[in-house]
Protein backbone atom coordinates (compact mmCIF):
# COMPACT_ATOMS: atom_id res chain seq x y z
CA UNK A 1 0.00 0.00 0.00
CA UNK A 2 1.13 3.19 -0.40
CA UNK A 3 1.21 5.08 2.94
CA UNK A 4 1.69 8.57 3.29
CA UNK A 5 2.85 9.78 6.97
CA UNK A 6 3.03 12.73 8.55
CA UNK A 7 4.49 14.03 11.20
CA UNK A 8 2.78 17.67 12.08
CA UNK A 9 4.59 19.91 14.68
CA UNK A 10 3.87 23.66 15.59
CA UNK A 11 5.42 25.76 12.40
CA UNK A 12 7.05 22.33 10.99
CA UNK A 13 5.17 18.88 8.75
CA UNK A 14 7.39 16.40 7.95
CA UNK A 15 6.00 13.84 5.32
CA UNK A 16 7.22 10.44 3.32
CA UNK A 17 4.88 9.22 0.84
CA UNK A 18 6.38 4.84 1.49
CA UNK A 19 5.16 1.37 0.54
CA UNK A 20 4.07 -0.17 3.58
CA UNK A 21 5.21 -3.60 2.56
CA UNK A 22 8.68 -3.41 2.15
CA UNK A 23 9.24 0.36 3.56
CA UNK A 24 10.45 1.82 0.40
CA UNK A 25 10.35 5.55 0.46
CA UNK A 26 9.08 7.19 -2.94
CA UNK A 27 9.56 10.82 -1.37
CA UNK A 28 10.10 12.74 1.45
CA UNK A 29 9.92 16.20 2.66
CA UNK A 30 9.54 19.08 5.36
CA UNK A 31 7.28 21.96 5.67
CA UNK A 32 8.80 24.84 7.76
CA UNK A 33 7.78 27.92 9.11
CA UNK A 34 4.15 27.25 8.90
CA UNK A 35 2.12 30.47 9.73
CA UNK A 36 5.66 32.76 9.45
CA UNK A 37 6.41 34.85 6.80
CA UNK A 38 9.55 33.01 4.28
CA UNK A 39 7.61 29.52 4.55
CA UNK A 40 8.85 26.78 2.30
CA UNK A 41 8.72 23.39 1.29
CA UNK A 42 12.03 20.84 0.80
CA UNK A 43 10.85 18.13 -1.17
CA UNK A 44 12.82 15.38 -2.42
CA UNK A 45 11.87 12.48 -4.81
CA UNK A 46 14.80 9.63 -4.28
CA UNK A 47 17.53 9.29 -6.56
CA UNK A 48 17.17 12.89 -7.37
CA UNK A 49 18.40 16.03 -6.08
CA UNK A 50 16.15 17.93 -3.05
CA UNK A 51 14.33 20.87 -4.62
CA UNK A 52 13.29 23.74 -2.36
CA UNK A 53 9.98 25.74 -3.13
CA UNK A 54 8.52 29.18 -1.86
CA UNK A 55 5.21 28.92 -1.12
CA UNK A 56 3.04 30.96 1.17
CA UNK A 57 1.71 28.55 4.16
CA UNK A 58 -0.33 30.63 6.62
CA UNK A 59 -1.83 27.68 7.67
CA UNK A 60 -1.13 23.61 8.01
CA UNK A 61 -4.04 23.53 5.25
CA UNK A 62 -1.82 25.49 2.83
CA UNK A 63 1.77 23.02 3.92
CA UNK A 64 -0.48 20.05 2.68
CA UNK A 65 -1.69 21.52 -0.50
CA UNK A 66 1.95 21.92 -1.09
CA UNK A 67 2.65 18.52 -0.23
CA UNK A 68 0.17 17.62 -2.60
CA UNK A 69 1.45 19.73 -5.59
CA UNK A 70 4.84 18.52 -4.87
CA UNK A 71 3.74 14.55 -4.94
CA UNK A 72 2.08 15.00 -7.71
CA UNK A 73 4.77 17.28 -9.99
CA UNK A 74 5.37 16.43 -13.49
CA UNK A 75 8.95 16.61 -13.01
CA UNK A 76 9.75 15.65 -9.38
CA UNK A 77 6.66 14.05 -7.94
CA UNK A 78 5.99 10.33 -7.48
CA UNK A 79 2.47 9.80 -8.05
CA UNK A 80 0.04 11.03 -10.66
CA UNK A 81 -3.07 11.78 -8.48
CA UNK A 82 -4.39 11.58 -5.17
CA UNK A 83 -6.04 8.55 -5.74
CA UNK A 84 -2.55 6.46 -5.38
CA UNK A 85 -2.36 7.45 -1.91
CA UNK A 86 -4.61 4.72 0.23
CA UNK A 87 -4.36 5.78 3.42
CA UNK A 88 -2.62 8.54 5.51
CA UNK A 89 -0.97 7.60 9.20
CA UNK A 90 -0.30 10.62 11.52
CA UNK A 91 2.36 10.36 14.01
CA UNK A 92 0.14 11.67 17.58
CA UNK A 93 2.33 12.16 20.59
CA UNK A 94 0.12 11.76 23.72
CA UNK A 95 -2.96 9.20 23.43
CA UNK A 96 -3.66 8.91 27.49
CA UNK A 97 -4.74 5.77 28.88
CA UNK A 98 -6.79 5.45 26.05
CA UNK A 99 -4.46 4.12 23.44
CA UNK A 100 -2.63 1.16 23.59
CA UNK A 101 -2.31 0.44 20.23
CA UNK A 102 -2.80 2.94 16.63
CA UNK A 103 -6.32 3.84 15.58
CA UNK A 104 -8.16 4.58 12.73
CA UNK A 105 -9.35 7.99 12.89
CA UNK A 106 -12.95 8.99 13.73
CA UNK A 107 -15.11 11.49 16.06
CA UNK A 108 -14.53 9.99 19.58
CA UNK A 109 -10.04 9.13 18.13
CA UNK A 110 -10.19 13.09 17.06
CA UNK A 111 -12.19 14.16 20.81
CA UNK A 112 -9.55 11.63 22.48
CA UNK A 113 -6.41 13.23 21.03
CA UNK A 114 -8.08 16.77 22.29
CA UNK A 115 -8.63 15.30 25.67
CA UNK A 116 -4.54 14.88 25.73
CA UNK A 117 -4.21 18.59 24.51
CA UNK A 118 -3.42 19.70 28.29
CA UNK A 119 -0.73 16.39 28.60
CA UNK A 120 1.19 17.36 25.47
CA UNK A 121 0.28 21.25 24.63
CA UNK A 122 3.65 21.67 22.27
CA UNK A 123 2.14 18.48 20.46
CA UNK A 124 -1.30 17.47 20.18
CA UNK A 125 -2.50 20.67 18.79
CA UNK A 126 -0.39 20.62 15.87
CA UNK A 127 -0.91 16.82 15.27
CA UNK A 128 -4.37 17.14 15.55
CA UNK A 129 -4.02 20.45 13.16
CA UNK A 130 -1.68 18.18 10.55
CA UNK A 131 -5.17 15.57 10.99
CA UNK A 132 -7.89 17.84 9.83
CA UNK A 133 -6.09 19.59 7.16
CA UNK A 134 -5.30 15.90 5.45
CA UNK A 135 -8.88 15.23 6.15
CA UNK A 136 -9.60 18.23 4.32
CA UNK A 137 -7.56 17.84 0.77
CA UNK A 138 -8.28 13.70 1.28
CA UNK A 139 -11.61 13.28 1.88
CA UNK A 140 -12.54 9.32 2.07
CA UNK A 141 -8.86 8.94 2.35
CA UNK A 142 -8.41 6.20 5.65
CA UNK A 143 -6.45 8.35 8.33
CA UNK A 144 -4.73 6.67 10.96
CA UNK A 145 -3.30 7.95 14.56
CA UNK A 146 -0.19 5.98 15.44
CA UNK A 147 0.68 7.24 19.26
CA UNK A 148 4.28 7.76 20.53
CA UNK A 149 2.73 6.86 23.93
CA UNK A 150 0.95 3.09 22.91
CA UNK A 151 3.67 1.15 23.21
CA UNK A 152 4.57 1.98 27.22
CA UNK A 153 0.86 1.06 27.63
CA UNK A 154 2.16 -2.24 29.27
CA UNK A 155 3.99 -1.02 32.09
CA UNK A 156 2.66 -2.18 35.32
CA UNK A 157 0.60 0.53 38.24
CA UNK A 158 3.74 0.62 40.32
CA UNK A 159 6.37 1.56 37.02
CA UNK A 160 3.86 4.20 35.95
CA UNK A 161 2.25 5.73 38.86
CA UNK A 162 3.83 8.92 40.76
CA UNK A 163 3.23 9.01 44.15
CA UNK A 164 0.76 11.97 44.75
CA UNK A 165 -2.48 11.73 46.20
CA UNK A 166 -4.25 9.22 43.91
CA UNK A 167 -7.53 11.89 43.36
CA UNK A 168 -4.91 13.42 40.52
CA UNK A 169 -4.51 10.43 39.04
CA UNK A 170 -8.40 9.65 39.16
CA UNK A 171 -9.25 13.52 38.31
CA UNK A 172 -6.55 14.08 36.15
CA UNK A 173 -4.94 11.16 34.45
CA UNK A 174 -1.64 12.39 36.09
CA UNK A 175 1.10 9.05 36.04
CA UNK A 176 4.17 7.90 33.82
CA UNK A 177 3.06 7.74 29.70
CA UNK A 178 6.25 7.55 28.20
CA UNK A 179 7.17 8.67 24.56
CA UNK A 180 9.08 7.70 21.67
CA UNK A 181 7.18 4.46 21.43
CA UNK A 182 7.22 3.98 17.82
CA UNK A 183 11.08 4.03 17.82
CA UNK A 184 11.21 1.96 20.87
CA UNK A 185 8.86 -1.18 19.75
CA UNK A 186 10.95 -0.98 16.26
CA UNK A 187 14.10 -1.44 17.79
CA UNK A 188 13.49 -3.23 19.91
CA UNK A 189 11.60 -5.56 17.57
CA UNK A 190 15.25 -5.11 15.68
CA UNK A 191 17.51 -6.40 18.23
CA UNK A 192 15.49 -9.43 18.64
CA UNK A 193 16.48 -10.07 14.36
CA UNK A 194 19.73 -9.41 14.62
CA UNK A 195 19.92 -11.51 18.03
CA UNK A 196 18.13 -14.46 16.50
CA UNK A 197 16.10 -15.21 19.26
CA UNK A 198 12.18 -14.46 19.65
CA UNK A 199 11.77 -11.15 21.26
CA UNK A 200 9.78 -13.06 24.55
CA UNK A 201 12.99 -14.54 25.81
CA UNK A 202 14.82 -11.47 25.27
CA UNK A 203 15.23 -8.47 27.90
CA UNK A 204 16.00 -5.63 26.24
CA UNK A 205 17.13 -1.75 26.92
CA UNK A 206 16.34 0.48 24.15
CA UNK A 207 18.26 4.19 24.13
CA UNK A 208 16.21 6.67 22.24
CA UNK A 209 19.12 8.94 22.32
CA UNK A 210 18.90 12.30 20.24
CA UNK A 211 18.04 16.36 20.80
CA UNK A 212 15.29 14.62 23.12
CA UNK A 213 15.93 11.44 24.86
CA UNK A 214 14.13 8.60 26.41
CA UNK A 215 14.90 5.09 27.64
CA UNK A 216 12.77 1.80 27.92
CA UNK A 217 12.81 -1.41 29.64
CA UNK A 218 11.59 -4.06 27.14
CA UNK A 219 10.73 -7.31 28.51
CA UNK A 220 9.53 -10.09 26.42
CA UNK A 221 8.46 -7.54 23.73
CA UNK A 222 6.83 -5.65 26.13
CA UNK A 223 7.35 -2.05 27.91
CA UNK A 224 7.90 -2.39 31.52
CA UNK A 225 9.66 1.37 32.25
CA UNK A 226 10.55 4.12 30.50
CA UNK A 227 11.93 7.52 31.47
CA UNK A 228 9.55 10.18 30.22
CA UNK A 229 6.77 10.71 32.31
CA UNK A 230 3.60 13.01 32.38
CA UNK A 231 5.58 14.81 29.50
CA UNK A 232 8.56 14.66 27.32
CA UNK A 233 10.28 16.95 29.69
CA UNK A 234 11.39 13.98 32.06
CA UNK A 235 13.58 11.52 32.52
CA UNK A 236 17.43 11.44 31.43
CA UNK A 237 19.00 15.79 30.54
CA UNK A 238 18.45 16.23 26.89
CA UNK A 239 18.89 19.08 24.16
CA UNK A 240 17.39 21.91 25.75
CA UNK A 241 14.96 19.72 28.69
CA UNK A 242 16.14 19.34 32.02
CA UNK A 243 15.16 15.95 32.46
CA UNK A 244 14.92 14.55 35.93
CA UNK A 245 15.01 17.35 38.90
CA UNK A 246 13.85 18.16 42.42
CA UNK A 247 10.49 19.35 41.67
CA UNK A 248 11.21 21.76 44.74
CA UNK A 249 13.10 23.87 42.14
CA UNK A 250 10.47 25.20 40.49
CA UNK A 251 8.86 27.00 43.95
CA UNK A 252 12.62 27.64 44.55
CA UNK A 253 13.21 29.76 41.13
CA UNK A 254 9.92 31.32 40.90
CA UNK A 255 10.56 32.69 44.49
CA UNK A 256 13.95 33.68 43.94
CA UNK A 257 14.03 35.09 40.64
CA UNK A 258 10.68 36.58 40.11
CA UNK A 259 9.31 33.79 37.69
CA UNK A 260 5.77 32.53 36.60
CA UNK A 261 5.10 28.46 36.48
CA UNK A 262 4.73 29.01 32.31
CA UNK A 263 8.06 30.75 32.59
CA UNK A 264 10.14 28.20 34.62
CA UNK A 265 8.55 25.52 32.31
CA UNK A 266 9.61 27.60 29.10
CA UNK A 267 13.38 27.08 30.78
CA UNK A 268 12.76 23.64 31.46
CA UNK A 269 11.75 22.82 28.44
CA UNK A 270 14.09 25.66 26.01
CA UNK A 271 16.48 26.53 28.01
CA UNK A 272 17.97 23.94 29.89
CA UNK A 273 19.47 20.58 29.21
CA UNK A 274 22.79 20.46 27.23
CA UNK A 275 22.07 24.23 26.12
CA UNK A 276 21.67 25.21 29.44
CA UNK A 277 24.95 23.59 31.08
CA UNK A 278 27.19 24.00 28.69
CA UNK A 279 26.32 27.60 27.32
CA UNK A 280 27.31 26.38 24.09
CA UNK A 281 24.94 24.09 22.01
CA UNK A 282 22.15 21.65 22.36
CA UNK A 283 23.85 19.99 19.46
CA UNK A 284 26.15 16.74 20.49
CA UNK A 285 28.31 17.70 17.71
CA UNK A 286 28.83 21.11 18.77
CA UNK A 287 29.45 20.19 22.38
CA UNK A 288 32.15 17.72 21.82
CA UNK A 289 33.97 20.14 19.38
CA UNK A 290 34.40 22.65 22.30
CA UNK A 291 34.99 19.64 24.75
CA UNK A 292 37.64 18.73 22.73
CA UNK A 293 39.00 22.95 22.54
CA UNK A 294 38.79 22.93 26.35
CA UNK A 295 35.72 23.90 27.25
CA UNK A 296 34.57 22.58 30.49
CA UNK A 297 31.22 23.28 30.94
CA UNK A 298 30.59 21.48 27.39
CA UNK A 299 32.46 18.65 28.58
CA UNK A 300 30.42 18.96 32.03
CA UNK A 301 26.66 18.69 30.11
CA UNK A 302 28.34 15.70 28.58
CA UNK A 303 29.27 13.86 31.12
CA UNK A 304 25.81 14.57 33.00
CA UNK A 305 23.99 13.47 29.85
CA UNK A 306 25.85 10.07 30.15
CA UNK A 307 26.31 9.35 33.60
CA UNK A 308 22.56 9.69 33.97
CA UNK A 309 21.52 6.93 31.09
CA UNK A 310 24.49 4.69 33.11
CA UNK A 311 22.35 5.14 35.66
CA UNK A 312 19.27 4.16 33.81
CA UNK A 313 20.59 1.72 32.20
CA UNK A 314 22.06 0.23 35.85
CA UNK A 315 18.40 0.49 37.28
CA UNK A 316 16.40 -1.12 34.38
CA UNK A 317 19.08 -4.16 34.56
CA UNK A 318 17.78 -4.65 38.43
CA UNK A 319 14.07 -3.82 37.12
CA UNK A 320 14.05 -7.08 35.38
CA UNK A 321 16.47 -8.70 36.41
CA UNK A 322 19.25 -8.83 33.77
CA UNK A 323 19.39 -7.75 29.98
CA UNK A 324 20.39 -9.47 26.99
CA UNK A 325 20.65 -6.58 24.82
CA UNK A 326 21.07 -2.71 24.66
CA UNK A 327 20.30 -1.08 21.89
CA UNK A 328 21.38 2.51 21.15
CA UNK A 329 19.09 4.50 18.00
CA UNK A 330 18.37 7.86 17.06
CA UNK A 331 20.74 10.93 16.12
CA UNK A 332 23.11 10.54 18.98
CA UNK A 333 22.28 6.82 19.41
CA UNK A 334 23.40 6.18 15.96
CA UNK A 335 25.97 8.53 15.03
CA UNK A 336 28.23 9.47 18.46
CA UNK A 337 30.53 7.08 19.08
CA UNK A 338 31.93 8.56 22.24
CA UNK A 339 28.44 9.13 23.76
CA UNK A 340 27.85 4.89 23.47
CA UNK A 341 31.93 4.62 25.04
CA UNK A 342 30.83 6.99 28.03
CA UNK A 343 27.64 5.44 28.91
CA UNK A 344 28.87 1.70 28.28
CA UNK A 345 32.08 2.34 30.48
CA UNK A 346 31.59 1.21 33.71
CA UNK A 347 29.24 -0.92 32.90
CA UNK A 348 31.46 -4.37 32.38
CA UNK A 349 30.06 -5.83 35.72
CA UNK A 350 26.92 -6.27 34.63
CA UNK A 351 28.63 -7.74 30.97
CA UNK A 352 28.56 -4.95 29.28
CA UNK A 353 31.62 -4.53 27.54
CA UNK A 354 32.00 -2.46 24.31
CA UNK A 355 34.74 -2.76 21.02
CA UNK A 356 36.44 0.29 20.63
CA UNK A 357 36.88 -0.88 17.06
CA UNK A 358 33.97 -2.03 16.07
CA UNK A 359 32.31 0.88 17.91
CA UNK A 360 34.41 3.40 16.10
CA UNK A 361 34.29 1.56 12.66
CA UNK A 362 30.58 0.59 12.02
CA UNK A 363 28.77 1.08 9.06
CA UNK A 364 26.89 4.12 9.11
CA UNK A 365 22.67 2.73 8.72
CA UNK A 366 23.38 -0.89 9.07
CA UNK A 367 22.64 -2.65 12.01
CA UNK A 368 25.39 -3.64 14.24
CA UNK A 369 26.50 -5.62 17.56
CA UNK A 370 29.76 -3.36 18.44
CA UNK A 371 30.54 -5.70 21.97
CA UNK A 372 33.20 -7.32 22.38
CA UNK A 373 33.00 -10.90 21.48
CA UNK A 374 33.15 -11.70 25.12
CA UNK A 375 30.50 -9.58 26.28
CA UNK A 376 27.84 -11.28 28.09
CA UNK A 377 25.25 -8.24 26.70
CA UNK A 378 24.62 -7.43 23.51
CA UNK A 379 25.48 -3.74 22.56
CA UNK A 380 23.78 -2.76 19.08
CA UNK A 381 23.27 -0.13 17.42
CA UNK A 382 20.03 0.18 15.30
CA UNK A 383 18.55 2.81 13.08
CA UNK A 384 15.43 3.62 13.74
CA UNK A 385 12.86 4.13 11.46
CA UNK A 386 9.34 5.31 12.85
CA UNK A 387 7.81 6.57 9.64
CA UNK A 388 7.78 2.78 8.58
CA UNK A 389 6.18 1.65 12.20
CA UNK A 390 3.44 4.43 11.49
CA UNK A 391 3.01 3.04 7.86
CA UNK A 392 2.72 -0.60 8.62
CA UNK A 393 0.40 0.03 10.98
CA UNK A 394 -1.63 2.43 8.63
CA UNK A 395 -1.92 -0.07 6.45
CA UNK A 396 -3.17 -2.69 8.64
CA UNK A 397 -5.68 -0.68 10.23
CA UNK A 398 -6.88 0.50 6.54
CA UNK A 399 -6.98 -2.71 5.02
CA UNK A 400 -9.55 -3.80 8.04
CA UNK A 401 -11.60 -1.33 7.97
């Protein structure tokens, strides 16, 4: 089937237009600066050169007529109508309690992703936004909601629950969600290949590791903990989020520097993280380029960044008592070798040992175990690829409905 996914953000769509059978990508491209003046459109069809267009977007209405257009170009589109595309999948971060798996999207799916709206402000909105405005230019068109939350839907009360009064959780839905679900479940699904052993005799630990971050405890194919909670904001320091803190801090700043609760959160959430230590970037690459000039504070929000997914990784060994595999994706994950060294050092007691070699010499998008050949663990690294979760499970959903 061809699938075509979105991924809707504030000012931002990302799109692929793939074939949900064997993931082959026809095109891809990114909307930016939705509702700001110098909007555009990079669009490329594969094998050929991106092309960059100008086009007025005061609304997500407008970036998916532009999609559209683009798809559909004489000289670098894919498709020749509309009618080629048989179904759409949306990437939705927050689903609630409601969502353990994707859903086609009707009435009470569309009123469910609003009831989330207060859980994932930054998020919903737009993804909702990216849902009616395919709706829109696709009418008939099968839509489908695959949530970044679903696949931590199997964690157990005691891994998911914060303990506040329990009238916010009954009132208010407040407990552990978890995000980055898609990317989790494929890796995880991944390692479990590449092992050659069925994924429910397999515990796994999955590092989501890239401008945000997030960690999971897979056992037996299933979720068990991961490191976000309420929001993307907690868990291990990332980009610009603080992660993890005393909540105490917040009173603490908002008494001693004059600050409102939507300001302090605007710093936890844009100001903080490695951007906040290090004064430099929130970009790994950035940070260990001035690490490696001198700069201490850089090499400071590094060190922080892995001595806390150590940690994690530490804890979810004793969670369920032992790992197999750990499994390092996204743009840090994948690409920074010295991140994997720093968080894997330490770590040999548990048999955890990493190759140097092997970790510095991989092949870049290929799938590899970079322990040593004594390790006890395996240490992989895995690409990730959620667009071709969010189409597979499009198309399943569309073909049964």
């Amino acid at each position: 089937m061809k699938i075509l996914v979105i991924n809707a953000g504030s000012s931002s769509l990302k799109y692929q237009l793939m074939e949900s059978d064997n993931g082959e990508v026809f095109a891809k491209g990114l909307c930016e600066r939705i509702g700001i003046d110098g909007s555009r459109l990079k669009h490329e069809k594969i094998g050929q050169d991106s092309v960059v267009i100008e086009v007025p977007m005061p609304t997500h209405s407008e970036a998916i007529a532009a999609v559209i257009e683009a798809l559909t170009d004489a000289d670098h589109g894919v498709i020749n109508s509309l009618e080629e595309i048989e179904a759409v999948g949306h990437r939705v971060v927050h689903g609630g309690e409601k969502f353990a798996a994707s859903a086609i999207i009707d009435d009470d799916v569309k009123a469910a992703i609003r009831d989330c709206f207060p859980l994932a402000p930054l998020h919903n909105p737009p993804n909702m936004t990216g849902i009616e405005a395919c709706e829109k230019a696709m009418p008939g068109v099968p839509m489908v909601a695959v949530f970044d939350t679903a696949f931590h839907q199997t964690m157990p009360d005691y891994a998911y629950m914060y303990a506040l009064p329990y009238e916010y959780y009954e009132k208010h839905a407040v407990r552990r969600y978890g995000f980055h679900g898609t990317s989790h479940k494929f890796v995880s699904d991944q390692a479990a290949e590449l092992i050659g052993k069925p994924k429910d005799e397999l515990k796994i630990i999955t590092l989501h590791l890239g401008n945000g971050s997030s960690i999971s405890a897979v056992d037996q194919g299933r979720c068990v903990d991961t490191t976000m909670g309420l929001t993307p904001l907690a868990g291990v320091p990332m980009g610009t989020r603080c992660g993890d803190i005393d909540p105490a801090i917040v009173k603490f700043l908002a008494d001693s520097e004059d600050l409102t609760v939507a300001e302090i959160d605007n710093i936890m959430n844009k100001q903080s993280g490695m951007l906040g230590v290090s004064g430099v970037s929130s970009d790994f690459r950035d940070l260990g380029a001035a690490k490696d000039e001198g700069n201490k504070r850089a090499e400071l929000a590094l060190n922080m960044f892995m001595y806390q997914c150590r940690k994690v990784v530490g804890s979810y060994v004793a969670a369920m008592g032992g790992v197999d595999a750990i499994v390092f994706t996204a743009g840090v994950g994948e690409n920074d070798k010295g991140v994997r060294e720093g968080i894997c050092d330490g770590l040999e007691f548990i048999g955890i040992e990493i190759d140097q070699d092997k970790n510095r010499n991989l092949e870049r998008g290929k799938p590899t175990n970079v322990a040593k050949d004594s390790s006890k663990v395996a240490v992989l690294v895995i690409p990730t690829d959620e667009e071709l979760v969010i189409a597979m499970d499009t198309a399943e959903l569309a073909k049964n409905k």
